[in-house]
N, C-alpha and C. Protein backbone atom coordinates (compact mmCIF):
# COMPACT_ATOMS: atom_id res chain seq x y z
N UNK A 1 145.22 163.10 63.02
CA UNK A 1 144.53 161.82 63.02
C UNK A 1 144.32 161.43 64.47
N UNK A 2 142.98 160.82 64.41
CA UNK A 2 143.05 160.20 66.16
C UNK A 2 143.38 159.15 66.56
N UNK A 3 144.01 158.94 68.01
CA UNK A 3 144.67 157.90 68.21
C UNK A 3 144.10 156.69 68.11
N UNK A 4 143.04 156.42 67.87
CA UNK A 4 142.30 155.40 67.77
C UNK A 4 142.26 155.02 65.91
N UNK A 5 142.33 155.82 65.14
CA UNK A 5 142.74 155.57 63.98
C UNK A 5 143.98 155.60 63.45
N UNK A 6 145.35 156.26 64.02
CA UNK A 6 146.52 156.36 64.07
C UNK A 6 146.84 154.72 64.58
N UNK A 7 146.27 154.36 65.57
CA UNK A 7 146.57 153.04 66.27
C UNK A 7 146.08 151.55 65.46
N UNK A 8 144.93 151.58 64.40
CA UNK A 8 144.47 150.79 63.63
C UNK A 8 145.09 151.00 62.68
N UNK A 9 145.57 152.11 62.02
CA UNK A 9 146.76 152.23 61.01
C UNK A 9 147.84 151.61 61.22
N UNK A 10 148.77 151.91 62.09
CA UNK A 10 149.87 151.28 62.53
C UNK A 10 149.75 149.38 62.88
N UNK A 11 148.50 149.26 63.06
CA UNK A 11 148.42 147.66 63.51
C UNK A 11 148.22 147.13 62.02
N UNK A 12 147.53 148.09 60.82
CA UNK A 12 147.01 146.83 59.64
C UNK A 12 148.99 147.48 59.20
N UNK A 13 149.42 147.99 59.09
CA UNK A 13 150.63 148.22 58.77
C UNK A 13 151.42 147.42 58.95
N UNK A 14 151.68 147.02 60.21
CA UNK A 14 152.81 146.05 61.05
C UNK A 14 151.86 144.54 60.12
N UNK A 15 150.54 144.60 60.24
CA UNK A 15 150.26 142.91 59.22
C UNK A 15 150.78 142.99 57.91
N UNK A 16 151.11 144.45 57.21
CA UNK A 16 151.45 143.96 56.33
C UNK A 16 153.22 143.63 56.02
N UNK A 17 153.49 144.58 56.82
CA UNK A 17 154.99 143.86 57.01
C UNK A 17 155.50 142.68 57.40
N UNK A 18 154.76 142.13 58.27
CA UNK A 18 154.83 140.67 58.91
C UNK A 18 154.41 140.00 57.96
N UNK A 19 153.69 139.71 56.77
CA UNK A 19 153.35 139.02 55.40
C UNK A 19 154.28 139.16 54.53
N UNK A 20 154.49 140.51 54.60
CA UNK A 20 156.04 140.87 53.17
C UNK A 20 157.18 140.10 54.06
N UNK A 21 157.75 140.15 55.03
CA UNK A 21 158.59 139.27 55.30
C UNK A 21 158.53 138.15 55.39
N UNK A 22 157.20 137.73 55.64
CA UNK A 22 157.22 135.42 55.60
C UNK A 22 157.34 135.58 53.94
N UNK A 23 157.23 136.54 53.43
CA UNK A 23 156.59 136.03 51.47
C UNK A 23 158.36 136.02 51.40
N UNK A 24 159.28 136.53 51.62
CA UNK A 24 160.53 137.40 51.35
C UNK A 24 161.26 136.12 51.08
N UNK A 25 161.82 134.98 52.06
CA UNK A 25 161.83 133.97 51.92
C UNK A 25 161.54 133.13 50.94
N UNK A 26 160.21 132.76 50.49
CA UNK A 26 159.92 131.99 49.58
C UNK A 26 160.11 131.74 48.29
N UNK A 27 160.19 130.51 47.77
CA UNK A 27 160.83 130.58 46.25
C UNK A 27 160.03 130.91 45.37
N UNK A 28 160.08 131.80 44.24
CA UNK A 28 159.11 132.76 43.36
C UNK A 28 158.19 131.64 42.55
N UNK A 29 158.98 130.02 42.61
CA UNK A 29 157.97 129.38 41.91
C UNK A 29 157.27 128.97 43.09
N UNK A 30 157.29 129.01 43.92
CA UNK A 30 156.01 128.25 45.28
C UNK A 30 155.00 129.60 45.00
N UNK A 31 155.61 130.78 44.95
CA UNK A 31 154.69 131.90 45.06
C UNK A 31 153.91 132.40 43.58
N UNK A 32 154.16 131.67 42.61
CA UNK A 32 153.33 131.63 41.32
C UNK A 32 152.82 130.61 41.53
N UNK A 33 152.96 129.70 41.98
CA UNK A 33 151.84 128.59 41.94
C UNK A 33 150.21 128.50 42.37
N UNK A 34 149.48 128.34 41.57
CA UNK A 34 148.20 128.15 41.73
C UNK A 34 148.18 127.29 42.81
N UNK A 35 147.19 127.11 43.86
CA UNK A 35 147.08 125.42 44.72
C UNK A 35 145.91 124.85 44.01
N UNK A 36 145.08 125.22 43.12
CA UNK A 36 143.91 124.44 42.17
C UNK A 36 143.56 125.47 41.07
N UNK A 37 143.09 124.77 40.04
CA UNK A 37 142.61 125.60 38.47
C UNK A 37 141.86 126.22 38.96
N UNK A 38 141.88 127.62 38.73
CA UNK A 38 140.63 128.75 38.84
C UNK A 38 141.29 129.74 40.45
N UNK A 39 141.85 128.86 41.04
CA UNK A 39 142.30 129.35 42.60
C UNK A 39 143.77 130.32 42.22
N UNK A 40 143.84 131.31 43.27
CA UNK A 40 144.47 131.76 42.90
C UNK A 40 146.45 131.63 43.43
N UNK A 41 147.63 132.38 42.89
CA UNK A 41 148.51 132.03 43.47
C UNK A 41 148.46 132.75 44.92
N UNK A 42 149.86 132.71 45.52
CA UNK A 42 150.00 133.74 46.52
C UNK A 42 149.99 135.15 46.22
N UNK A 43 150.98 135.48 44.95
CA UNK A 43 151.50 136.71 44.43
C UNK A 43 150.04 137.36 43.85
N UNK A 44 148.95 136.17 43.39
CA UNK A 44 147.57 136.66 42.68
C UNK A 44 147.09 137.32 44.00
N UNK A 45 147.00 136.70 45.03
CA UNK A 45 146.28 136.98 46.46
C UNK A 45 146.32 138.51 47.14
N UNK A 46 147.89 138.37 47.06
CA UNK A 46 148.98 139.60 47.25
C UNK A 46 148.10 140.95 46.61
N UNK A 47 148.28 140.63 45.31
CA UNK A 47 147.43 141.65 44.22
C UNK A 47 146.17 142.02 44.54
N UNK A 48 145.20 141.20 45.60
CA UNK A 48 144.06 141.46 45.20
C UNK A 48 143.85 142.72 46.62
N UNK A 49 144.82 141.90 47.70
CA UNK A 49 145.01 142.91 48.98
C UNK A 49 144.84 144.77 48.10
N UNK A 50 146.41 144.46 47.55
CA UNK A 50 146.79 145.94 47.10
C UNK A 50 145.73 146.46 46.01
N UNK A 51 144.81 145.85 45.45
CA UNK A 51 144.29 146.22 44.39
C UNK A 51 142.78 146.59 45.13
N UNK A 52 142.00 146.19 46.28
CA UNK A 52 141.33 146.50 47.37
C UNK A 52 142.16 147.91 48.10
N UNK A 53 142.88 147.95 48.32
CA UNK A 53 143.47 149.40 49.37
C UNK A 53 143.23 150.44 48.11
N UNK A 54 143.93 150.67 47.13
CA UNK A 54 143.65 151.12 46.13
C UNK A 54 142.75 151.49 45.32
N UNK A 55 141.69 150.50 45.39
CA UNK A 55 140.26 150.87 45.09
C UNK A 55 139.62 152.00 46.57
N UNK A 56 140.14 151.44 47.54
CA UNK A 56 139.26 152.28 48.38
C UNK A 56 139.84 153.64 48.85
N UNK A 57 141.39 153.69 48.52
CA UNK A 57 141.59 154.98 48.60
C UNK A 57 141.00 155.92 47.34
N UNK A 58 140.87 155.33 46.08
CA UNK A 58 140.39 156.30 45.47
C UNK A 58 139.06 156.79 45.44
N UNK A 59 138.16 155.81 46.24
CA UNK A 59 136.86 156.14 46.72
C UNK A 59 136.88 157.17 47.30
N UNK A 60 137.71 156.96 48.31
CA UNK A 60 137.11 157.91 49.64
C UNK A 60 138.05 159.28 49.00
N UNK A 61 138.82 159.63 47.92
CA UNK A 61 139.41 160.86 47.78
C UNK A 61 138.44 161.19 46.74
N UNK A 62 137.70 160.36 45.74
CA UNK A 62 136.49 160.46 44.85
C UNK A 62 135.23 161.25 45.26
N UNK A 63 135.06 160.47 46.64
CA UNK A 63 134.16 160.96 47.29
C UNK A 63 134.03 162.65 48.00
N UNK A 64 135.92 162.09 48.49
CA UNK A 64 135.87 163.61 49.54
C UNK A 64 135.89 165.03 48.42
N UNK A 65 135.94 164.98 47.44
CA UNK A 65 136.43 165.83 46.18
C UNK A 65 134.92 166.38 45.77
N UNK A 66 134.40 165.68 46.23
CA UNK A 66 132.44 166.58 46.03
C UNK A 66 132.27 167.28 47.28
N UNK A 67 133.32 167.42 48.28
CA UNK A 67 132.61 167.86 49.64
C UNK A 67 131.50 167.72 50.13
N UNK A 68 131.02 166.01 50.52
CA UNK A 68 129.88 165.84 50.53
C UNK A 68 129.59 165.86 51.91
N UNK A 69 127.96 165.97 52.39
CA UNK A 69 128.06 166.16 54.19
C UNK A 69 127.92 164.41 54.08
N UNK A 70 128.64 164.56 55.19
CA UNK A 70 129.28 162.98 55.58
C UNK A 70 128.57 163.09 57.20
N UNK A 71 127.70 161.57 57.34
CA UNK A 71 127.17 161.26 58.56
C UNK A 71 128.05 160.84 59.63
N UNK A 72 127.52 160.82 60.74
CA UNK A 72 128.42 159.88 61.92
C UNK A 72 128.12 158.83 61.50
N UNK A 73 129.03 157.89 62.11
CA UNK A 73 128.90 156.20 62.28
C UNK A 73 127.52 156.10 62.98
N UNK A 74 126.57 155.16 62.90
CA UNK A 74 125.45 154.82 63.37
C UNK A 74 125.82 153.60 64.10
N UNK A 75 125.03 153.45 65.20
CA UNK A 75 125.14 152.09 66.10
C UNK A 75 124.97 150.90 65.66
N UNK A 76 124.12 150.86 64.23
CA UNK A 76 123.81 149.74 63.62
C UNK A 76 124.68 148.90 62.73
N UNK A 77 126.23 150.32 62.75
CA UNK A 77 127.29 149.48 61.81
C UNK A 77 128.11 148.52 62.86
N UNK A 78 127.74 148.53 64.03
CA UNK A 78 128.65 147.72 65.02
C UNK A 78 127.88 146.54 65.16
N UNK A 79 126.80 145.56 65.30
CA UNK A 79 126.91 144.65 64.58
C UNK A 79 127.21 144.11 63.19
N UNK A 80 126.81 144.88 62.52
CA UNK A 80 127.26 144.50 60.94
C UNK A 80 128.59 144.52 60.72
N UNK A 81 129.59 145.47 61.53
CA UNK A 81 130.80 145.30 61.68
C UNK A 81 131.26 143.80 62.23
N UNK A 82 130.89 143.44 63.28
CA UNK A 82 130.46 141.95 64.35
C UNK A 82 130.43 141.29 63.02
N UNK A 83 129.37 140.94 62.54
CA UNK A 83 129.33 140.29 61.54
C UNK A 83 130.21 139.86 60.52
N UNK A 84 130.75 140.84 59.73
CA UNK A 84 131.49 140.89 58.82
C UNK A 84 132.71 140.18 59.29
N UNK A 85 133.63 140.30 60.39
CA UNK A 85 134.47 140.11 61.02
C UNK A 85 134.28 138.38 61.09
N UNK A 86 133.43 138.06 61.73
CA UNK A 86 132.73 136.38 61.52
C UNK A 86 132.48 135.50 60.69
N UNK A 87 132.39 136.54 59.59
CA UNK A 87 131.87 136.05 58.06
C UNK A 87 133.28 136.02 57.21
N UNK A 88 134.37 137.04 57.96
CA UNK A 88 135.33 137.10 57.27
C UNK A 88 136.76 135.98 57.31
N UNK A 89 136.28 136.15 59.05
CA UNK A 89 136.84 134.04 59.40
C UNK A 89 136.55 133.24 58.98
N UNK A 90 135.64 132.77 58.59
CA UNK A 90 134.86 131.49 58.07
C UNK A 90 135.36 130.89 56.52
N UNK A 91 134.86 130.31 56.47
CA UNK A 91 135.43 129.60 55.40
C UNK A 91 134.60 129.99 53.81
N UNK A 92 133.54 131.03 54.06
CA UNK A 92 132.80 131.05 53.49
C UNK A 92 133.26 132.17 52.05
N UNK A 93 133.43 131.29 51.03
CA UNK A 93 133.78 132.07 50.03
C UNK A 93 132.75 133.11 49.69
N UNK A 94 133.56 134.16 48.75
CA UNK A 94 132.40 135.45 48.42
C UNK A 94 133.56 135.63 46.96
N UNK A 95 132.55 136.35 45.77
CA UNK A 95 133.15 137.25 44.89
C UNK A 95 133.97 138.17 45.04
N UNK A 96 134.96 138.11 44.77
CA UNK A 96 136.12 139.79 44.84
C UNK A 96 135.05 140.85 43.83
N UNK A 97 135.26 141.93 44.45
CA UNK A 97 134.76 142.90 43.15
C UNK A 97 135.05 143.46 41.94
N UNK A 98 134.81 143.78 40.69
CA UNK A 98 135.52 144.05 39.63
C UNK A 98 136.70 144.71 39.45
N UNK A 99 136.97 145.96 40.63
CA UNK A 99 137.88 146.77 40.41
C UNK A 99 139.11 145.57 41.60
N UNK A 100 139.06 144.27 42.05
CA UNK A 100 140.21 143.68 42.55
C UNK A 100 139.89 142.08 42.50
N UNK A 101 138.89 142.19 40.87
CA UNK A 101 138.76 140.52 40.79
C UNK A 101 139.92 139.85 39.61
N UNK A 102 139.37 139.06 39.29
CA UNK A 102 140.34 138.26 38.42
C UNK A 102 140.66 139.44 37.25
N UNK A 103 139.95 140.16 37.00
CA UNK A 103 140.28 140.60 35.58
C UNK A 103 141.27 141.45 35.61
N UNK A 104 141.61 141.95 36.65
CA UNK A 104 142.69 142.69 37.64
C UNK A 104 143.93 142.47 37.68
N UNK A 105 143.79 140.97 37.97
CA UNK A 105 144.84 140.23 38.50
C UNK A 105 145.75 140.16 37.20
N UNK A 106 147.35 140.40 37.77
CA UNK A 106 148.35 139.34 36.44
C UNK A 106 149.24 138.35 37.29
N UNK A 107 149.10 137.05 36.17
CA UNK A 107 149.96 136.46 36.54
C UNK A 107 151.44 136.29 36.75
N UNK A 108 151.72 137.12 35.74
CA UNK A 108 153.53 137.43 35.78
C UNK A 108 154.00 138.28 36.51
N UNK A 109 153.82 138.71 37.64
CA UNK A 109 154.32 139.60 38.76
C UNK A 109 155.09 139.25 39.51
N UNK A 110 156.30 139.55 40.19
CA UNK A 110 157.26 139.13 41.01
C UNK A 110 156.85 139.95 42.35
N UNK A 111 157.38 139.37 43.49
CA UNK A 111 157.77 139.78 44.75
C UNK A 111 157.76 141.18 45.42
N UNK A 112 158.73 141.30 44.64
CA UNK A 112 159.49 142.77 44.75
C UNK A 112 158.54 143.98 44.25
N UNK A 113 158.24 143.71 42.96
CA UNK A 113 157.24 144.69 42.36
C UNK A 113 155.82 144.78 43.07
N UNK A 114 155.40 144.00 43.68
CA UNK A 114 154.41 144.05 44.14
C UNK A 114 154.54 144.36 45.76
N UNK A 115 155.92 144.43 46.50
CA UNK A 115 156.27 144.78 47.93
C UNK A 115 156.17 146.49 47.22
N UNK A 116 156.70 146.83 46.63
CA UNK A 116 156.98 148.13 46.47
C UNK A 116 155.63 148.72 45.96
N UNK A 117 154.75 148.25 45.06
CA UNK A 117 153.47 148.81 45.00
C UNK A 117 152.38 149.04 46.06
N UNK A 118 152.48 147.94 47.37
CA UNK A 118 152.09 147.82 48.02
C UNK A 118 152.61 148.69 49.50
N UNK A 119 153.62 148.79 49.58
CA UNK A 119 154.39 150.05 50.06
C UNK A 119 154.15 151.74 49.99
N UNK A 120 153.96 151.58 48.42
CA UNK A 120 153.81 152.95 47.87
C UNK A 120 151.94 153.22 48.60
N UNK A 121 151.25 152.32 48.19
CA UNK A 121 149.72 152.48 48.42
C UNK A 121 149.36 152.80 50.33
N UNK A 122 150.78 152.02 51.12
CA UNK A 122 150.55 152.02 52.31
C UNK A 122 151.30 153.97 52.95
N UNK A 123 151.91 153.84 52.09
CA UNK A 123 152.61 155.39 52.10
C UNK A 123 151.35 156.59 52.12
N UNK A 124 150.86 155.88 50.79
CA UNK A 124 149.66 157.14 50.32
C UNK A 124 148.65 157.13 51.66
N UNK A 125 148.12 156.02 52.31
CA UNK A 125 147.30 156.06 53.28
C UNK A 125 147.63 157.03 53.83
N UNK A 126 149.02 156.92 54.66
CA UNK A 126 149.64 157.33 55.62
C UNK A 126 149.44 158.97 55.39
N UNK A 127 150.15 159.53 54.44
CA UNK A 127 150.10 160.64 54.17
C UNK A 127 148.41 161.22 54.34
N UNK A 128 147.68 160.54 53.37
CA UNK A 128 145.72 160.77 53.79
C UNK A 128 145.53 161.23 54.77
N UNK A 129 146.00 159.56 55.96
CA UNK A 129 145.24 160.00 57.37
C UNK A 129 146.05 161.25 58.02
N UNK A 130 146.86 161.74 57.80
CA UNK A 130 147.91 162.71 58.39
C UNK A 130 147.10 163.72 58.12
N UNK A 131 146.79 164.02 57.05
CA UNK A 131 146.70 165.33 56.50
C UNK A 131 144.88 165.66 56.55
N UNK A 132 144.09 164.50 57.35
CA UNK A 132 142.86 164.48 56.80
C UNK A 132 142.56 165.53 57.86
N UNK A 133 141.59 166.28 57.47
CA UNK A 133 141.10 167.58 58.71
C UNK A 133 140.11 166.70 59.25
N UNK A 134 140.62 167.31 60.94
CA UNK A 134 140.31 166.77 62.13
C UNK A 134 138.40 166.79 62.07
N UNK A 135 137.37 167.50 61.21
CA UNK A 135 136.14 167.42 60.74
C UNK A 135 136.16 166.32 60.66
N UNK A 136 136.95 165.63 60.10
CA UNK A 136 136.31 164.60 59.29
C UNK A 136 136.99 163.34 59.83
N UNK A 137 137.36 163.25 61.01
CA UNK A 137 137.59 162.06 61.98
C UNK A 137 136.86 161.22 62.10
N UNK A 138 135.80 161.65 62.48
CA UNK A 138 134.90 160.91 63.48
C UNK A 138 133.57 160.57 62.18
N UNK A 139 133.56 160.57 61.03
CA UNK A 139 132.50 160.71 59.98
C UNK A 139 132.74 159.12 59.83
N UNK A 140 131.56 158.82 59.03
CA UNK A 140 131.54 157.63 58.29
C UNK A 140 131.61 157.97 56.79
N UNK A 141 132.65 157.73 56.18
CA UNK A 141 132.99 158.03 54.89
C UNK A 141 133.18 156.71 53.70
N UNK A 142 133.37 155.51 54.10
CA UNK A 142 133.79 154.54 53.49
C UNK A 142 132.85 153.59 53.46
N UNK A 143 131.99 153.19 52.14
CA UNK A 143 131.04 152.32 51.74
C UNK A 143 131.57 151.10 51.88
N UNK A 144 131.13 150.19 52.52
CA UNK A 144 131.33 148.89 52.68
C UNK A 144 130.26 148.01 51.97
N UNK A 145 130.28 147.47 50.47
CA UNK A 145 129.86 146.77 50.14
C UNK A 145 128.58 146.14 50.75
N UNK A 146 128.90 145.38 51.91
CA UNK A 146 127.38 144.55 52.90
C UNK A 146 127.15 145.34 54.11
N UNK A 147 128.16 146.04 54.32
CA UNK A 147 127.79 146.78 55.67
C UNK A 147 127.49 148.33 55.76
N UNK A 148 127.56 148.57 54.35
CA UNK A 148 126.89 150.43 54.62
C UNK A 148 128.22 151.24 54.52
N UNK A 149 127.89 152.62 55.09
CA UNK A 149 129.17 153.56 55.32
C UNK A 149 129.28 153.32 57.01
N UNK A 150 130.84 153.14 56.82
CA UNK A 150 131.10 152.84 58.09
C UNK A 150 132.55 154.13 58.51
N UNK A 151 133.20 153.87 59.98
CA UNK A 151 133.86 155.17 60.45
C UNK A 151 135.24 154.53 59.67
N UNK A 152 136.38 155.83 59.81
CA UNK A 152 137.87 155.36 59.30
C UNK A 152 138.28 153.84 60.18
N UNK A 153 137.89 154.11 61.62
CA UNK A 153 138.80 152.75 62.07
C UNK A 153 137.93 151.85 61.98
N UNK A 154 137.03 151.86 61.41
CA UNK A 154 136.40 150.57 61.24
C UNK A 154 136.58 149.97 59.67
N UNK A 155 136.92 151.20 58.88
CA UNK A 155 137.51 150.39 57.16
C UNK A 155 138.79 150.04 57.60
N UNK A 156 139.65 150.71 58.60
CA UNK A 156 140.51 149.65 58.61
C UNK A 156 140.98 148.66 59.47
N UNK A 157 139.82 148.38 60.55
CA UNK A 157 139.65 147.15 60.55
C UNK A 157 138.91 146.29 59.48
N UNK A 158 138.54 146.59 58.61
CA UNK A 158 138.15 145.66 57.75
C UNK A 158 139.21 145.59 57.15
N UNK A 159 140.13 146.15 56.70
CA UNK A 159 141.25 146.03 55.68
C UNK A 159 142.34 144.72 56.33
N UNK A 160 142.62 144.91 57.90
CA UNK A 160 142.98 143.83 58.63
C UNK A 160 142.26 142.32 58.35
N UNK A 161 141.18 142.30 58.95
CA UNK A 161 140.82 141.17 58.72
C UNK A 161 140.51 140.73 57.19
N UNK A 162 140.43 141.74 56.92
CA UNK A 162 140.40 141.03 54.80
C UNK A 162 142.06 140.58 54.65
N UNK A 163 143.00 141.40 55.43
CA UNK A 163 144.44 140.59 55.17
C UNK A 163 144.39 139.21 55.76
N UNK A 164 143.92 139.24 56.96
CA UNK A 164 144.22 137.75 57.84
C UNK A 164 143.50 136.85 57.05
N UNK A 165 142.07 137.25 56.29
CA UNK A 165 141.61 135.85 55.69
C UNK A 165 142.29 135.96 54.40
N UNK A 166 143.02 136.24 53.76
CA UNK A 166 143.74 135.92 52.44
C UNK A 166 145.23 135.60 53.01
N UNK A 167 145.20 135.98 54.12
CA UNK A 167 146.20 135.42 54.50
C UNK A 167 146.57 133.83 54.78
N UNK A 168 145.73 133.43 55.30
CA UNK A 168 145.52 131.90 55.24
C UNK A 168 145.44 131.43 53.99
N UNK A 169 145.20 132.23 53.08
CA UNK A 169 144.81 131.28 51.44
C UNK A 169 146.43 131.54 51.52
N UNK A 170 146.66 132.19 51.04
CA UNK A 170 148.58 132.26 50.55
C UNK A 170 148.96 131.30 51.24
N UNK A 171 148.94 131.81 52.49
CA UNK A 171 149.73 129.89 53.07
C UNK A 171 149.53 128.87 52.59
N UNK A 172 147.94 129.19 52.52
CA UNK A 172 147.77 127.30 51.91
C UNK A 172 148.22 127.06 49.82
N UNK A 173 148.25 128.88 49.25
CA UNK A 173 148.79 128.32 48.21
C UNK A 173 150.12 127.93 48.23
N UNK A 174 151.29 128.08 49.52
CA UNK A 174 152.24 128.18 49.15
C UNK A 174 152.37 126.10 49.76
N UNK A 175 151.98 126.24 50.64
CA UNK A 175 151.78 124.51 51.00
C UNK A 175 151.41 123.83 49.96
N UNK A 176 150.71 124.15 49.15
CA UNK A 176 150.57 123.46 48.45
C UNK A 176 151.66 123.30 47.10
N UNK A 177 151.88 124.08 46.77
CA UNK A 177 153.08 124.37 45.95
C UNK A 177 154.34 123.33 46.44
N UNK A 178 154.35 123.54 47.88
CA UNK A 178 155.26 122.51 48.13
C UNK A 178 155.37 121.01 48.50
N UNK A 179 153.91 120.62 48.19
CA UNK A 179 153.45 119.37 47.47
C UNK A 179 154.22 118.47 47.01
């Protein structure tokens, strides 16, 4: 793996450890709590992270399993990257997708079960990028919904900043919980 994707691995990694430990703390009813009808809890939020990594690892092993010729990154995904990143701060709500929307989601999930699922999924990455042949570094392999196929360190910078903005919702479901 290259150090430039080894190094974006290790950074969305360390966010997610730094989240599993503020969640670790908290009382399981602040973290089932909805903060409004239809909104989701923290532990729902949690789910939708891991249920996104998961969808996209099985893409890109879906994908790589046809041996398909895979392009370079194009210059045009670095604003749209820009973008996304801007769009992903903002306050501006969007649809989750089917395979990590509500229908996805359960409500009766604890802590623990979901640190360890989320563990296991961050494991599987790990092992991926290790083992991925050095061909296929530098490719754009990973469909981004609004932004096209984009390179490995750029899905996971998106995977980062899709944590940091759900990250702020959990906080605010758990503030609110403590209402």
């Amino acid at each position: 793996m290259t150090s430039a994707i080894s190094a974006a691995h290790q950074r969305y990694d360390e966010q997610v450890q730094r989240l599993l430990a503020e969640l670790k703390p908290v009382a399981s009813a602040a973290l089932h709590q909805a903060p409004a009808e239809g909104a989701w809890s923290a532990l729902q939020t949690v789910q939708h992270l891991i249920l996104v990594e998961e969808a996209s690892l099985a893409y890109i092993r879906k994908k790589l399993s046809f041996n398909p010729e895979l392009p370079e990154p194009t210059w045009v995904t670095y604003p749209k990257m820009l973008l996304l990143q801007v769009t992903l701060w903002s306050p501006i709500k969007f649809k989750a997708p089917k395979s990590a929307g509500n229908e996805q989601i359960i409500a009766a999930v604890n802590l623990e079960d979901l640190q360890a699922r989320w563990l296991k999924i961050r494991g599987e990455w790990t092992d991926f990028l290790t083992q991925m042949p050095p061909e296929l570094q530098d490719k754009a392999v990973y469909r981004h919904p609004r932004v096209g196929l984009i390179s490995w360190t750029q899905m996971l910078n998106f995977l980062a900043w899709h944590l940091l903005r759900h990250r702020k919702q959990i906080q605010g479901a758990i503030q609110a919980a403590h209402r």
